[in-house]
N, C-alpha and C. Protein backbone atom coordinates (compact mmCIF):
# COMPACT_ATOMS: atom_id res chain seq x y z
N UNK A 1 211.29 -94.18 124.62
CA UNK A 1 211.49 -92.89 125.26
C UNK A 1 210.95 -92.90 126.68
N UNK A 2 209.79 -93.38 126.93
CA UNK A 2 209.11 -93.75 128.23
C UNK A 2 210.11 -94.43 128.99
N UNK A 3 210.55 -95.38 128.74
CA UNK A 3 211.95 -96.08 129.54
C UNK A 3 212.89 -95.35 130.23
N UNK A 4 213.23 -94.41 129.29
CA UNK A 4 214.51 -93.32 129.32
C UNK A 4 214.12 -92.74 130.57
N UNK A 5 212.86 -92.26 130.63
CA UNK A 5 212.68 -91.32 131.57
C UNK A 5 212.00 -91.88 132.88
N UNK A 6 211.72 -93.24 133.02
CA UNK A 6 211.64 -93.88 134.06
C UNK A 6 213.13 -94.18 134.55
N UNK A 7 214.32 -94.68 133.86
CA UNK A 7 215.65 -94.99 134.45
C UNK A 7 216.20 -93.17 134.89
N UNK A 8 215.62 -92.53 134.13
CA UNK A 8 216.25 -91.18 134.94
C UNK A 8 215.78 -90.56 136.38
N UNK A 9 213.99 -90.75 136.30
CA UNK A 9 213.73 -90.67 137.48
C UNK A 9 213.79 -91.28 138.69
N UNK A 10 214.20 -92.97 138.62
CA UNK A 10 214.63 -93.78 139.92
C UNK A 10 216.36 -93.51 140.13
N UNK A 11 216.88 -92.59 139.07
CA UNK A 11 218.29 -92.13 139.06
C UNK A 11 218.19 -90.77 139.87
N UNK A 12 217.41 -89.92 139.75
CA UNK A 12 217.14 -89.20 140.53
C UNK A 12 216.55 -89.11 142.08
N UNK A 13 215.82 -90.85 142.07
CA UNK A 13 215.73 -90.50 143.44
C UNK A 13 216.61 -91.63 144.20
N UNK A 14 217.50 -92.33 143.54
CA UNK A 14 217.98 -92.87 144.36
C UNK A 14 219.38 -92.21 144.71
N UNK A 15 220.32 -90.97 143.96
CA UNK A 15 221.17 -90.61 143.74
C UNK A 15 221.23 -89.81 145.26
N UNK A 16 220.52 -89.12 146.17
CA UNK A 16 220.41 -88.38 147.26
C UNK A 16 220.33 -89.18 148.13
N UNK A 17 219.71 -90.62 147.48
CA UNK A 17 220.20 -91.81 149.03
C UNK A 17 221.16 -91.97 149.63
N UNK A 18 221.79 -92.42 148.13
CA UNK A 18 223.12 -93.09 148.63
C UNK A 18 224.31 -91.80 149.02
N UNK A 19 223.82 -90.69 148.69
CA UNK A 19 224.78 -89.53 148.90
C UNK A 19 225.03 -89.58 150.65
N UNK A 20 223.50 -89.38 151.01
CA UNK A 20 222.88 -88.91 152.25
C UNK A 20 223.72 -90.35 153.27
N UNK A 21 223.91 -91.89 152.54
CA UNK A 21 224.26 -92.84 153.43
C UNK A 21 225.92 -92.49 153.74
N UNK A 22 226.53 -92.21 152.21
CA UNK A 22 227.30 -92.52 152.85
C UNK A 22 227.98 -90.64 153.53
N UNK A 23 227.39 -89.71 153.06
CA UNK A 23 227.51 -88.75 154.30
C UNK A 23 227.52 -88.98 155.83
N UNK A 24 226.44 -90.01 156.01
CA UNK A 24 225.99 -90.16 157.13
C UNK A 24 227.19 -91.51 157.85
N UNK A 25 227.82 -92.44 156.99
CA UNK A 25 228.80 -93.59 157.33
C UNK A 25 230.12 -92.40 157.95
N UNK A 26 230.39 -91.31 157.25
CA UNK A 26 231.47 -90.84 157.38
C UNK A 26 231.46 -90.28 158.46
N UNK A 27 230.21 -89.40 158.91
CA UNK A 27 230.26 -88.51 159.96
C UNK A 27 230.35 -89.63 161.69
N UNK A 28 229.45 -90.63 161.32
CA UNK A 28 229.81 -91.90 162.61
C UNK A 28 231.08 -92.22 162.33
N UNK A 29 232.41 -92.41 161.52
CA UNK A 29 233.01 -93.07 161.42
C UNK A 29 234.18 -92.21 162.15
N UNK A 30 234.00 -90.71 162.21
CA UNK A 30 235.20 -89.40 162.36
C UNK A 30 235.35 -90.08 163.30
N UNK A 31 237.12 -88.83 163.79
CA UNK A 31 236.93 -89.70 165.47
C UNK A 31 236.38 -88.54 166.14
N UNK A 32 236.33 -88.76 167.43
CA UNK A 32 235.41 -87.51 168.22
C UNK A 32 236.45 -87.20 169.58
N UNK A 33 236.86 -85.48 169.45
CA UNK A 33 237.45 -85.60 170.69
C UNK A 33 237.48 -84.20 170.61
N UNK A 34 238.92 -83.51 171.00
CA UNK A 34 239.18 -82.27 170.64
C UNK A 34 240.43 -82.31 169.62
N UNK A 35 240.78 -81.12 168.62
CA UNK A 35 241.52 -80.88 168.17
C UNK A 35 242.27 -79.73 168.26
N UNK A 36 243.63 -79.40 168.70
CA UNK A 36 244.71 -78.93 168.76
C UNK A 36 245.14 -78.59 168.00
N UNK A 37 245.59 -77.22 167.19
CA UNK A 37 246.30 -76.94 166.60
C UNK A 37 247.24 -75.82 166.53
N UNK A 38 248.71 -75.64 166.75
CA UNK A 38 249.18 -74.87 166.51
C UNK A 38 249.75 -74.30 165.80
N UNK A 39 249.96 -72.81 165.15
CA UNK A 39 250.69 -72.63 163.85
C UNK A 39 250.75 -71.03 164.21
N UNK A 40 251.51 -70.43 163.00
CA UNK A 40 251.35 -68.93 163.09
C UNK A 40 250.68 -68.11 163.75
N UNK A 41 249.46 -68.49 163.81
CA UNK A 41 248.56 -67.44 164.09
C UNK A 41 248.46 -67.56 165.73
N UNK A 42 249.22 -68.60 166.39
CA UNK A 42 248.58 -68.92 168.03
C UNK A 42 248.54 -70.30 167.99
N UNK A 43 247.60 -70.90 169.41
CA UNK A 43 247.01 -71.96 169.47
C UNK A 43 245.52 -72.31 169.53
N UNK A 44 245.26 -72.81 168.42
CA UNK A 44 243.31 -73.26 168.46
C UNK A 44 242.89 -74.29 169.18
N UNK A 45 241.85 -74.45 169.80
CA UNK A 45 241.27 -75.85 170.47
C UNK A 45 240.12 -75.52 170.07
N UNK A 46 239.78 -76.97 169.54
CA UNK A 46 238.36 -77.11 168.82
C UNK A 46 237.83 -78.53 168.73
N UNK A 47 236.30 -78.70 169.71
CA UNK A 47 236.17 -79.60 170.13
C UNK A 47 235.01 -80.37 168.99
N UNK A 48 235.40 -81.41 168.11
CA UNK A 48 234.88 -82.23 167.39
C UNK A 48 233.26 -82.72 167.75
């Protein structure tokens, strides 16, 4: 039972790591500029 709850707690702290990495891979990876969009409502510009 001691086991159990050592594999749950390094599951718990490693689970916000790897969240946090690859949050963090995605947001360097966007592209960065402005975005354009037009549709119904008008035209939006919105700068990334």
């Amino acid at each position: 039972m001691k086991q159990n709850n050592l594999y749950l707690i390094i599951g718990a702290l490693v689970a916000p790591v790897i969240a946090f990495g690859i949050y963090a891979y995605r947001e360097e990876t966007s592209p960065k500029g402005v975005e354009l969009r037009i549709d119904d409502s008008g035209v939006s510009v919105q700068e990334n």
